[in-house]
PDB file of N, CA and C in Angstrom:
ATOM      1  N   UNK A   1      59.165 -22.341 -24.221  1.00  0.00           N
ATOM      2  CA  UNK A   1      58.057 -22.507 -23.319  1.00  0.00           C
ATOM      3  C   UNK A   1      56.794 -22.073 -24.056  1.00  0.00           C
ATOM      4  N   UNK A   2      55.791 -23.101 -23.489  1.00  0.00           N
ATOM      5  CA  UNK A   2      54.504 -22.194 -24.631  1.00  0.00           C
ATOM      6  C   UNK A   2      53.362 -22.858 -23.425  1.00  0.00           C
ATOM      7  N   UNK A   3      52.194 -22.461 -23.824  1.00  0.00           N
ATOM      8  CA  UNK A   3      51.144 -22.447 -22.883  1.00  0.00           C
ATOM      9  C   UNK A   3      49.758 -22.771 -23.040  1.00  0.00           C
ATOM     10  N   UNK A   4      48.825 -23.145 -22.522  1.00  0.00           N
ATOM     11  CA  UNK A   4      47.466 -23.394 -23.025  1.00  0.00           C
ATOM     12  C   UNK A   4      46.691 -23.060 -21.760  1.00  0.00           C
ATOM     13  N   UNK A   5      45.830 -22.459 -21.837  1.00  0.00           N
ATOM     14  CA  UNK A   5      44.546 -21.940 -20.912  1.00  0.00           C
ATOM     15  C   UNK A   5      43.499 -23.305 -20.913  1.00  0.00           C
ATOM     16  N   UNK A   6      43.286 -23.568 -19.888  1.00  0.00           N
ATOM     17  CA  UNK A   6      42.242 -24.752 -19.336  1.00  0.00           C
ATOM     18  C   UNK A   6      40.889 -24.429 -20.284  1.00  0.00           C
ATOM     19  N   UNK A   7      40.368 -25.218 -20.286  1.00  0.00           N
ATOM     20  CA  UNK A   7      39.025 -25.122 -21.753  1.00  0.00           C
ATOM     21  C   UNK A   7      37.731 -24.889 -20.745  1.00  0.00           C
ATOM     22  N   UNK A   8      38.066 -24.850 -19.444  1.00  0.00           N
ATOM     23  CA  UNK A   8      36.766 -24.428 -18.292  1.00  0.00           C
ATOM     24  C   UNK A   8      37.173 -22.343 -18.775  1.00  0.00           C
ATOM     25  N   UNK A   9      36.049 -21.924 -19.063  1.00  0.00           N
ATOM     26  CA  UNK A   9      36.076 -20.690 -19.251  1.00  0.00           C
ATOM     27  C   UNK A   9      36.569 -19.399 -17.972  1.00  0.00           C
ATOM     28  N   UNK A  10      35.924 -20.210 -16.899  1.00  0.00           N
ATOM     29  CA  UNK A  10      35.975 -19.692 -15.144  1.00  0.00           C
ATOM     30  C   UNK A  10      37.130 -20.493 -14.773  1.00  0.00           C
ATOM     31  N   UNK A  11      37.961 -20.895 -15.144  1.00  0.00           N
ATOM     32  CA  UNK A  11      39.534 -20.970 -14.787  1.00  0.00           C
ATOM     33  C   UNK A  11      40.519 -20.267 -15.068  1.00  0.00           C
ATOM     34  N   UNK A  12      41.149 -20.157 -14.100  1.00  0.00           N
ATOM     35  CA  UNK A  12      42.175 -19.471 -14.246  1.00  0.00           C
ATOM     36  C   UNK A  12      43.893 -20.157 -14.412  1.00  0.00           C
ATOM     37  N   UNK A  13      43.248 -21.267 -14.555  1.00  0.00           N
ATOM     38  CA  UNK A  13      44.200 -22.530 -14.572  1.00  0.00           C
ATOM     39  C   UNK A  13      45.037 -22.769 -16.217  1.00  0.00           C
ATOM     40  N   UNK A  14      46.245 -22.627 -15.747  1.00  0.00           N
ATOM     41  CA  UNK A  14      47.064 -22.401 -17.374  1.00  0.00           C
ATOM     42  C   UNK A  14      48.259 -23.916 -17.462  1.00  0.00           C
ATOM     43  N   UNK A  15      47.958 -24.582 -18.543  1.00  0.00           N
ATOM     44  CA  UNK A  15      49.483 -25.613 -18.935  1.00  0.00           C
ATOM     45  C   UNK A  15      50.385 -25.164 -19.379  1.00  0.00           C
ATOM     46  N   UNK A  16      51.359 -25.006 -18.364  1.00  0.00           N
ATOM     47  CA  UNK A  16      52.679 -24.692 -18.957  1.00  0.00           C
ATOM     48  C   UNK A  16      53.623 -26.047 -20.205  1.00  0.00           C
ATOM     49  N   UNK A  17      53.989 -25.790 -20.690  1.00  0.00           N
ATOM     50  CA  UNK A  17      54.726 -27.387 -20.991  1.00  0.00           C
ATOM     51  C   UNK A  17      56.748 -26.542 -21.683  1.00  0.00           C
ATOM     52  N   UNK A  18      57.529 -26.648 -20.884  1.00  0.00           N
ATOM     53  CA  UNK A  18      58.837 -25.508 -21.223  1.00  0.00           C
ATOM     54  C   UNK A  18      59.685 -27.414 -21.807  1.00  0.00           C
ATOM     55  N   UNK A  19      60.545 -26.967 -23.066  1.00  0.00           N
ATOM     56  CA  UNK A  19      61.549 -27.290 -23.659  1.00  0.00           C
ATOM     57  C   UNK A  19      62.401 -26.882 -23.269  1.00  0.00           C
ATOM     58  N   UNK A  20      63.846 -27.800 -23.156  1.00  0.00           N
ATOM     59  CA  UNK A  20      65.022 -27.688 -22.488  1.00  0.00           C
ATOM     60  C   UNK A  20      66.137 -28.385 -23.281  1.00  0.00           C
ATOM     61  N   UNK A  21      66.908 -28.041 -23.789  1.00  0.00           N
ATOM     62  CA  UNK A  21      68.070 -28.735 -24.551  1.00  0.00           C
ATOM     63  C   UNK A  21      69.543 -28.621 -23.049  1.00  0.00           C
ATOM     64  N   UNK A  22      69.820 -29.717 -23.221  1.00  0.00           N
ATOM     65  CA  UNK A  22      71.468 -29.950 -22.435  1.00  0.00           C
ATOM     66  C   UNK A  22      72.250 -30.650 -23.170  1.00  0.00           C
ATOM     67  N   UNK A  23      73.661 -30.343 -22.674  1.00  0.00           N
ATOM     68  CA  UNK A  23      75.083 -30.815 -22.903  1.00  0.00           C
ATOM     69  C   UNK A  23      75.069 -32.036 -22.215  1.00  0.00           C
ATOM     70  N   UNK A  24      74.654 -33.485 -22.725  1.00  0.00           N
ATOM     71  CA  UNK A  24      74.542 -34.406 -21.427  1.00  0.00           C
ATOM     72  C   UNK A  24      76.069 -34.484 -20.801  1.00  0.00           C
ATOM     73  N   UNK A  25      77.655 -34.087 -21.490  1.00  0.00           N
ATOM     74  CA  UNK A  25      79.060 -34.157 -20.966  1.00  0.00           C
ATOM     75  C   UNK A  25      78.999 -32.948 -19.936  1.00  0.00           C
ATOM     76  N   UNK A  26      77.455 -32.305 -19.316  1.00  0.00           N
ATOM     77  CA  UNK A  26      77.954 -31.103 -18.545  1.00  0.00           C
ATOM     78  C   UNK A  26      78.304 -32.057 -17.297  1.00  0.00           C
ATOM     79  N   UNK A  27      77.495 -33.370 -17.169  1.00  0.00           N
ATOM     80  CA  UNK A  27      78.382 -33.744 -15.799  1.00  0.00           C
ATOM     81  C   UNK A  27      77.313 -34.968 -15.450  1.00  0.00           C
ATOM     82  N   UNK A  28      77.486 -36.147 -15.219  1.00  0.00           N
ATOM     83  CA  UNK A  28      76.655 -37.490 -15.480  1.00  0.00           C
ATOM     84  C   UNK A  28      75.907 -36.897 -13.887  1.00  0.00           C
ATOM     85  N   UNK A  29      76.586 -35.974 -12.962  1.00  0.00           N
ATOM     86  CA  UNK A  29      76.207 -36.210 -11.288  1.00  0.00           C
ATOM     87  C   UNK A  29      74.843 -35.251 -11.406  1.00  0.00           C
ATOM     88  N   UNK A  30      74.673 -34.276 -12.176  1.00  0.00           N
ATOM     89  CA  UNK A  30      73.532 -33.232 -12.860  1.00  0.00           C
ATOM     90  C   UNK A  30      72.014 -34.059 -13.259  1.00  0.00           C
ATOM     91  N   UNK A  31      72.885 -35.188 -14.128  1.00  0.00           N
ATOM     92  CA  UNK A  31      71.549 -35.597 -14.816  1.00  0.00           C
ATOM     93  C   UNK A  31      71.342 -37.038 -14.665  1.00  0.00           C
ATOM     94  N   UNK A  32      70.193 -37.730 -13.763  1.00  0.00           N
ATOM     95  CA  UNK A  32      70.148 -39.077 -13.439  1.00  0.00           C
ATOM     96  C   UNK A  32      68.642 -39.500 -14.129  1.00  0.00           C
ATOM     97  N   UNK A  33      69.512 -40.704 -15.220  1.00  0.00           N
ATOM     98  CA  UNK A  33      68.082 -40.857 -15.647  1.00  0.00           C
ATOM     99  C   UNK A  33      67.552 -41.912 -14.895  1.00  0.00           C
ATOM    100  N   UNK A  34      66.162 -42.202 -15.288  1.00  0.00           N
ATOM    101  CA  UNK A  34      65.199 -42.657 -14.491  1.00  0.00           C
ATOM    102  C   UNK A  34      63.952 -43.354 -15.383  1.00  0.00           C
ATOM    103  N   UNK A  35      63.681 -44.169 -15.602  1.00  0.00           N
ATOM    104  CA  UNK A  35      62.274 -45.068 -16.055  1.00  0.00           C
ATOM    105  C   UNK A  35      61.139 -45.150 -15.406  1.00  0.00           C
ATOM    106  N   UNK A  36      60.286 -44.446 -16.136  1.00  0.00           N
ATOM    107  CA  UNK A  36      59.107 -44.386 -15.443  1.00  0.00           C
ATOM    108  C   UNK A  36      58.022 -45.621 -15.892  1.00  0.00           C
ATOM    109  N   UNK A  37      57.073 -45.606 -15.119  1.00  0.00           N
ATOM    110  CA  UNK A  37      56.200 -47.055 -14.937  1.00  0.00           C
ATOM    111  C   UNK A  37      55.356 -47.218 -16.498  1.00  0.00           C
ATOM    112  N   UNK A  38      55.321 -45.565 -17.127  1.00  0.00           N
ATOM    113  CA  UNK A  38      54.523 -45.446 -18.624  1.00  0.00           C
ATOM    114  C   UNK A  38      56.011 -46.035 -19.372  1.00  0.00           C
ATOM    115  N   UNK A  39      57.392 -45.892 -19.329  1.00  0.00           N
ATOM    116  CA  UNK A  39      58.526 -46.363 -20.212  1.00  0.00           C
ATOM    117  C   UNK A  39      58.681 -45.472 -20.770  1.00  0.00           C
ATOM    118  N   UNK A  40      58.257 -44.038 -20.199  1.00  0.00           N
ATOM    119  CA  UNK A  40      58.897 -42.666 -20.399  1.00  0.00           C
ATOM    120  C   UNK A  40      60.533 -42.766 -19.568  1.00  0.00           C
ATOM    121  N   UNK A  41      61.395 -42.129 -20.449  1.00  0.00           N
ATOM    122  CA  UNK A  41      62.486 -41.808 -19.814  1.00  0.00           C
ATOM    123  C   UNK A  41      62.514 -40.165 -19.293  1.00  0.00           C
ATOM    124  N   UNK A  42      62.876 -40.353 -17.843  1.00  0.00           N
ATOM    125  CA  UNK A  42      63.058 -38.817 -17.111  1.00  0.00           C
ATOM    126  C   UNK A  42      64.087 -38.328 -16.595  1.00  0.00           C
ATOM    127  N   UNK A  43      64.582 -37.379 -16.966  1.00  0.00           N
ATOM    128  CA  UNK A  43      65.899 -37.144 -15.910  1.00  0.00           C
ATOM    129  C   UNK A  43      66.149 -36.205 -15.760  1.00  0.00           C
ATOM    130  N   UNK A  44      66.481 -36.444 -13.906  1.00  0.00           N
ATOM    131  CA  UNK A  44      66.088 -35.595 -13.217  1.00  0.00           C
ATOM    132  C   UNK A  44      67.512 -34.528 -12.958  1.00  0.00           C
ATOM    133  N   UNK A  45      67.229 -32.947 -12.834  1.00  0.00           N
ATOM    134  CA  UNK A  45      68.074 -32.025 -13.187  1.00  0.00           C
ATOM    135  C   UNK A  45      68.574 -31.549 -12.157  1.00  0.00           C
ATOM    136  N   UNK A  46      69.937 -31.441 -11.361  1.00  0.00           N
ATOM    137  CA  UNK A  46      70.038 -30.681 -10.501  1.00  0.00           C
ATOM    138  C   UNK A  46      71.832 -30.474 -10.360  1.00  0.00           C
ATOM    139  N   UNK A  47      72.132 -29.421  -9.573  1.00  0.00           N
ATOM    140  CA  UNK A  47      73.172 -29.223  -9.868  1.00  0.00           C
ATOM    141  C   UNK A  47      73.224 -27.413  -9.169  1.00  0.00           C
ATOM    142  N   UNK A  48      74.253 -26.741  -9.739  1.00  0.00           N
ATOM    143  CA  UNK A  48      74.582 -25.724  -8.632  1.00  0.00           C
ATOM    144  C   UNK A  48      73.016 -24.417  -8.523  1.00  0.00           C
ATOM    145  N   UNK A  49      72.830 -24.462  -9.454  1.00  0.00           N
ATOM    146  CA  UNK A  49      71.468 -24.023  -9.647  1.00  0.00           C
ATOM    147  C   UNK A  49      70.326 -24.522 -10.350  1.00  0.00           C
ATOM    148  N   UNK A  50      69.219 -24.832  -9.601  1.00  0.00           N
ATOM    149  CA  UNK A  50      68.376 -25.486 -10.418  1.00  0.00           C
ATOM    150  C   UNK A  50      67.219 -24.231 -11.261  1.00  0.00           C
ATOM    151  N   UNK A  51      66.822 -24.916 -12.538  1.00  0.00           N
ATOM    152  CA  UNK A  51      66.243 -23.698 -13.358  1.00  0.00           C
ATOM    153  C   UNK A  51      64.779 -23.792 -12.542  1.00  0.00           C
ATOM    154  N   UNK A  52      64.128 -22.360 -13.249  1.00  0.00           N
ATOM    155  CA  UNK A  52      63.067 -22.104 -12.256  1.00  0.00           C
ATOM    156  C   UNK A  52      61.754 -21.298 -13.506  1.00  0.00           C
ATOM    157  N   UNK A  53      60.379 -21.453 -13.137  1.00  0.00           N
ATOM    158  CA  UNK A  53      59.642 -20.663 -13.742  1.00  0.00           C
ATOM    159  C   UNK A  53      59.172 -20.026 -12.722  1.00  0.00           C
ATOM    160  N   UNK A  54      59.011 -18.787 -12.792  1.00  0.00           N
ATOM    161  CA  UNK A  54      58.412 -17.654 -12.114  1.00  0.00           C
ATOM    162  C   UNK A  54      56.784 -17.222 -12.411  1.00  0.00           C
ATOM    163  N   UNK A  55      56.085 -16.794 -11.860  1.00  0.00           N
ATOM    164  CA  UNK A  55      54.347 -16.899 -12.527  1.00  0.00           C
ATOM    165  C   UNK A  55      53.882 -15.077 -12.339  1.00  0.00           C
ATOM    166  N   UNK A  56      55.177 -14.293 -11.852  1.00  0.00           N
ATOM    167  CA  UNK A  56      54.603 -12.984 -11.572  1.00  0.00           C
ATOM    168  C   UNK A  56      53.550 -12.487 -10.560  1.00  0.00           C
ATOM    169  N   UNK A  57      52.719 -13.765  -9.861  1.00  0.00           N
ATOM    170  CA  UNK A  57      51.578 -13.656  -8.791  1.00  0.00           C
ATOM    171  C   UNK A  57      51.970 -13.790  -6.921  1.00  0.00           C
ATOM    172  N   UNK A  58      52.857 -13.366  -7.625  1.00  0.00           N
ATOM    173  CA  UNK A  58      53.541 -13.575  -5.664  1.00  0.00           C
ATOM    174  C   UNK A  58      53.400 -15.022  -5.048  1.00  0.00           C
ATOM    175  N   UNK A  59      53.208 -16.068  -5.803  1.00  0.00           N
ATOM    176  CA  UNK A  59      53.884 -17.324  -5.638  1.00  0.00           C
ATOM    177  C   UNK A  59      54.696 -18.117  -5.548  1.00  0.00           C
ATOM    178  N   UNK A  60      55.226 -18.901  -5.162  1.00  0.00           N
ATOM    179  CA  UNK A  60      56.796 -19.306  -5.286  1.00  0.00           C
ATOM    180  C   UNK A  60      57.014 -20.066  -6.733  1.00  0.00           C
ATOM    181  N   UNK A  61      57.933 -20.247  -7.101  1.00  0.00           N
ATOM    182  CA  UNK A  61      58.505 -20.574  -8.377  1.00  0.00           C
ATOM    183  C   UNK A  61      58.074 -21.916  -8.836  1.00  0.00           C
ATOM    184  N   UNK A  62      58.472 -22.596  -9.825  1.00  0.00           N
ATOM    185  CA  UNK A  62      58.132 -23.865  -9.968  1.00  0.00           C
ATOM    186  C   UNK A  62      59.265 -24.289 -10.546  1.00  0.00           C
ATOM    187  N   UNK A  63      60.012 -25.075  -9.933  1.00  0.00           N
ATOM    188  CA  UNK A  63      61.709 -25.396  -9.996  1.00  0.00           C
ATOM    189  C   UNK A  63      61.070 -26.951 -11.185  1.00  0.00           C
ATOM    190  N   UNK A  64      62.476 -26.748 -12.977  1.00  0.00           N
ATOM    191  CA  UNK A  64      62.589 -27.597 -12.991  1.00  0.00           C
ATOM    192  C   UNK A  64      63.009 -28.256 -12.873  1.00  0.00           C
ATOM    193  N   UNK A  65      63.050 -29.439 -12.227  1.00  0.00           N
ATOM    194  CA  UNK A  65      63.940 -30.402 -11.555  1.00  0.00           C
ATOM    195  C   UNK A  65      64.050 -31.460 -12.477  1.00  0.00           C
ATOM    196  N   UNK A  66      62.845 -32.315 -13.131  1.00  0.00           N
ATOM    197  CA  UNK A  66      62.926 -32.984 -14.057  1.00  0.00           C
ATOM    198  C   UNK A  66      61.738 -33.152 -15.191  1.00  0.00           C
ATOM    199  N   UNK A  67      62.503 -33.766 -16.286  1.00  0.00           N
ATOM    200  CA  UNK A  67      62.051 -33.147 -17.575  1.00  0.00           C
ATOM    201  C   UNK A  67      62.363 -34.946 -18.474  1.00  0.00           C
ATOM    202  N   UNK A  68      60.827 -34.870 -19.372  1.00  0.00           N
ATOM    203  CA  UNK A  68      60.608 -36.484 -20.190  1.00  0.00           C
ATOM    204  C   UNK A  68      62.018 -36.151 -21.225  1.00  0.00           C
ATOM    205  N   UNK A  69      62.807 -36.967 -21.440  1.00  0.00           N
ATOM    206  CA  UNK A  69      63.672 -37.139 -22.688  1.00  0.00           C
ATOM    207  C   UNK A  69      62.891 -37.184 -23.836  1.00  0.00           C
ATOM    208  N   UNK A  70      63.055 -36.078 -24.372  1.00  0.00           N
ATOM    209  CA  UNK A  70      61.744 -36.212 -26.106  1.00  0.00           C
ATOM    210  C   UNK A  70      62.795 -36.645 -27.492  1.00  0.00           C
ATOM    211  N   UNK A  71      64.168 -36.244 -26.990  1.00  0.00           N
ATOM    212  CA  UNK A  71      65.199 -36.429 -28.400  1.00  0.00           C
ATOM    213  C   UNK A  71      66.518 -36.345 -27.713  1.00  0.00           C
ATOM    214  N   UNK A  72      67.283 -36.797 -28.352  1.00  0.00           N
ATOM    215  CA  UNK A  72      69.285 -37.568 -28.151  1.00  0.00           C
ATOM    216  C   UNK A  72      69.831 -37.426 -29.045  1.00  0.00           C
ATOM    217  N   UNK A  73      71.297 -36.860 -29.342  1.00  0.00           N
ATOM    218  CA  UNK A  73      72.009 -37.393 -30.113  1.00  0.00           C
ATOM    219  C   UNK A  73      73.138 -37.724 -28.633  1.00  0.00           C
ATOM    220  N   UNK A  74      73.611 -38.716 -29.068  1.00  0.00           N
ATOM    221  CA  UNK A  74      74.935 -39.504 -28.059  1.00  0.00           C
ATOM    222  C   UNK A  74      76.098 -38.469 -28.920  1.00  0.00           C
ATOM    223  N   UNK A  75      75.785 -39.214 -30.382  1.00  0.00           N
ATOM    224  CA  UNK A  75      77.448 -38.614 -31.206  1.00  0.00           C
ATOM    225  C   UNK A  75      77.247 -36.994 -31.264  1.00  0.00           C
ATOM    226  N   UNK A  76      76.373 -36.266 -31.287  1.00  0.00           N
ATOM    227  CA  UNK A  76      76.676 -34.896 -30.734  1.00  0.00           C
ATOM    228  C   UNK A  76      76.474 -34.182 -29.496  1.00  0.00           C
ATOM    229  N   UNK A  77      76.329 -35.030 -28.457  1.00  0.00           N
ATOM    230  CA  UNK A  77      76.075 -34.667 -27.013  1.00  0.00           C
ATOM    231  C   UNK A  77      75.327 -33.921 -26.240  1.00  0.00           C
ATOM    232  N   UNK A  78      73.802 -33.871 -26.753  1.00  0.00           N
ATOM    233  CA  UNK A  78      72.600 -33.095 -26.250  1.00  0.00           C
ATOM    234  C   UNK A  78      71.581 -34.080 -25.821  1.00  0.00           C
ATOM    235  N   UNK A  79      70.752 -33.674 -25.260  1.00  0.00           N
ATOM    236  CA  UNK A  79      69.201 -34.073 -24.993  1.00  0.00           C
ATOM    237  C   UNK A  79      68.004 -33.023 -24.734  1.00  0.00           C
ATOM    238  N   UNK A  80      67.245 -33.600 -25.155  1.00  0.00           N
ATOM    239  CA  UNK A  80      65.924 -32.721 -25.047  1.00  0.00           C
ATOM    240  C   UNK A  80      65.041 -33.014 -24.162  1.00  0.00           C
ATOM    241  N   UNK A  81      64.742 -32.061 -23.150  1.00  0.00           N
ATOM    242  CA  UNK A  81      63.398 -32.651 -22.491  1.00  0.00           C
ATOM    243  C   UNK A  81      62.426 -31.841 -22.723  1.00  0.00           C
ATOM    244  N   UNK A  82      61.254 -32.670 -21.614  1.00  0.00           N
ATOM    245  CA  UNK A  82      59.906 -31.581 -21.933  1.00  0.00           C
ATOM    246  C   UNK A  82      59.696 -31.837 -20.046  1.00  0.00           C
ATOM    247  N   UNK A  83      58.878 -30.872 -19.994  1.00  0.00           N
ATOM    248  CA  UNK A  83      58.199 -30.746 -18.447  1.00  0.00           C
ATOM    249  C   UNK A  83      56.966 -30.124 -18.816  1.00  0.00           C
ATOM    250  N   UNK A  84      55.771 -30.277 -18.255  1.00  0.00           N
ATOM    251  CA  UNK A  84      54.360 -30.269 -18.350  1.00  0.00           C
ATOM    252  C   UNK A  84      53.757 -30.049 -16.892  1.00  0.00           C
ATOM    253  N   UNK A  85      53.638 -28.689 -16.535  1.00  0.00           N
ATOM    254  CA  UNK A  85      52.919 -28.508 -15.630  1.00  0.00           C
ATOM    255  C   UNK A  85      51.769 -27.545 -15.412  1.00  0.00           C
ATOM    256  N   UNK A  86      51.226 -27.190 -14.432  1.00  0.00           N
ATOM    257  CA  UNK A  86      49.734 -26.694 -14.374  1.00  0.00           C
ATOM    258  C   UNK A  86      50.160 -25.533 -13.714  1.00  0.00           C
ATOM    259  N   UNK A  87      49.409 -24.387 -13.460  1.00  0.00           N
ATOM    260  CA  UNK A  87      49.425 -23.213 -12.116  1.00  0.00           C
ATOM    261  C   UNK A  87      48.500 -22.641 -12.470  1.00  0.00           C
ATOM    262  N   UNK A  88      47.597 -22.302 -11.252  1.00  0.00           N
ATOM    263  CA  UNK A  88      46.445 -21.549 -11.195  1.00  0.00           C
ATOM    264  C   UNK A  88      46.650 -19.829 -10.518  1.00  0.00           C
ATOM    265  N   UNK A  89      46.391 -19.248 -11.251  1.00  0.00           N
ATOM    266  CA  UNK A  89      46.443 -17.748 -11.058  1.00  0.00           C
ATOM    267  C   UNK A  89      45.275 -17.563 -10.172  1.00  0.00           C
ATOM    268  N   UNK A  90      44.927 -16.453  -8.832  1.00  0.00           N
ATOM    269  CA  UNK A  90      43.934 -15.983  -8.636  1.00  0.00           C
ATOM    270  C   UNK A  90      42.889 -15.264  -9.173  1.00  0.00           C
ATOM    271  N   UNK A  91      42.951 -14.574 -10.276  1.00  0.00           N
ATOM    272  CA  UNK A  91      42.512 -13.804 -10.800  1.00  0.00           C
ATOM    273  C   UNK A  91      42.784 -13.656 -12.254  1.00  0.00           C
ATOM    274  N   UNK A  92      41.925 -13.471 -13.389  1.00  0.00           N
ATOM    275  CA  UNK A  92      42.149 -13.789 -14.769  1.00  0.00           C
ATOM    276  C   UNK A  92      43.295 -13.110 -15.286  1.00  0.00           C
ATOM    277  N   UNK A  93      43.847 -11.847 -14.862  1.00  0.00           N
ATOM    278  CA  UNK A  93      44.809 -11.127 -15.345  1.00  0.00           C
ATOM    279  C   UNK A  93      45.411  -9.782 -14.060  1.00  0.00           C
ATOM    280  N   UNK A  94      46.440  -9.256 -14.184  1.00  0.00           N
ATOM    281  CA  UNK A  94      46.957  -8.701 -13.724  1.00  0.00           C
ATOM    282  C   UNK A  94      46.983  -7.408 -13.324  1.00  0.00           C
ATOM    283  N   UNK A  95      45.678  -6.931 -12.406  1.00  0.00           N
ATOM    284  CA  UNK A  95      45.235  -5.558 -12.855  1.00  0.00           C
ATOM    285  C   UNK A  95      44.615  -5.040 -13.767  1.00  0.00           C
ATOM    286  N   UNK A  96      44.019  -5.829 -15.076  1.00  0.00           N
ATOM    287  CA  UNK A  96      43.649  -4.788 -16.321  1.00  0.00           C
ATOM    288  C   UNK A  96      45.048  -5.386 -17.523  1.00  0.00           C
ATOM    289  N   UNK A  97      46.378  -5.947 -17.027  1.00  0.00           N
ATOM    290  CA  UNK A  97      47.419  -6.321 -17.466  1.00  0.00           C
ATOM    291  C   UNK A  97      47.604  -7.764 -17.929  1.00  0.00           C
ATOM    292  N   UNK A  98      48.340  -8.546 -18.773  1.00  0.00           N
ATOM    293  CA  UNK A  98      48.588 -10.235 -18.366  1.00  0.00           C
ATOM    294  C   UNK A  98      49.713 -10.338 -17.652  1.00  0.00           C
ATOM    295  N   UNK A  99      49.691 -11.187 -17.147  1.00  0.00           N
ATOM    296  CA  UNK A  99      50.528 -12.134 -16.101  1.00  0.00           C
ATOM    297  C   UNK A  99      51.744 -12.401 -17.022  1.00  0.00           C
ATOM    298  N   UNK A 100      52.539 -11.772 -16.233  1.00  0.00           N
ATOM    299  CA  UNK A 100      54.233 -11.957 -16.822  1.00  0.00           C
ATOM    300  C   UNK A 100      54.851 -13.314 -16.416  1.00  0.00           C
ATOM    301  N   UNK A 101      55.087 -14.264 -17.115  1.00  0.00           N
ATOM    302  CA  UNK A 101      55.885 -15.692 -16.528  1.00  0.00           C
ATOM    303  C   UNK A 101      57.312 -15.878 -16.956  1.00  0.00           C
TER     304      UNK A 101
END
């Protein structure tokens, strides 16, 4: 997972963008891919627990559910995604502290 701060100075607005490697043999019912209208491939994640980012601000989580296919191997049985999202903090930092995610 890695991050970028919005280029407005008075934001508090951060891009998350988190990497995800899977076993695509964990179970075809987990992972449904999907074509999007750009001819990005997406697929979408779910299953007994879905993964989650936490932001430390007493907000609710940001579940990933689905994630762009960036890389495959078939003959060794992984995939890579990416997910790219936004969250705005109230306040620049955490007390005097940064914001734990």
């Amino acid at each position: 997972m890695f991050w970028q701060k919005s280029e407005d100075p008075s934001s508090n607005t951060v891009q998350f963008t988190v990497e995800s490697a899977w076993r695509y043999s964990y179970g075809k019912d987990h992972f449904v891919p999907q074509l999007t209208s750009s001819g990005d491939t997406v697929v979408k994640i779910n299953g007994a627990v879905t993964p989650m980012v936490t932001f430390g601000d007493d907000t609710g989580p940001h579940y990933l559910e689905s994630g762009k296919i960036t890389a495959f191997s078939e003959s060794e049985d992984w995939f890579l995604t990416e997910e790219v999202f936004s969250h705005t903090f109230t306040t620049p930092n955490n007390r005097g502290m940064p914001w734990r995610v």
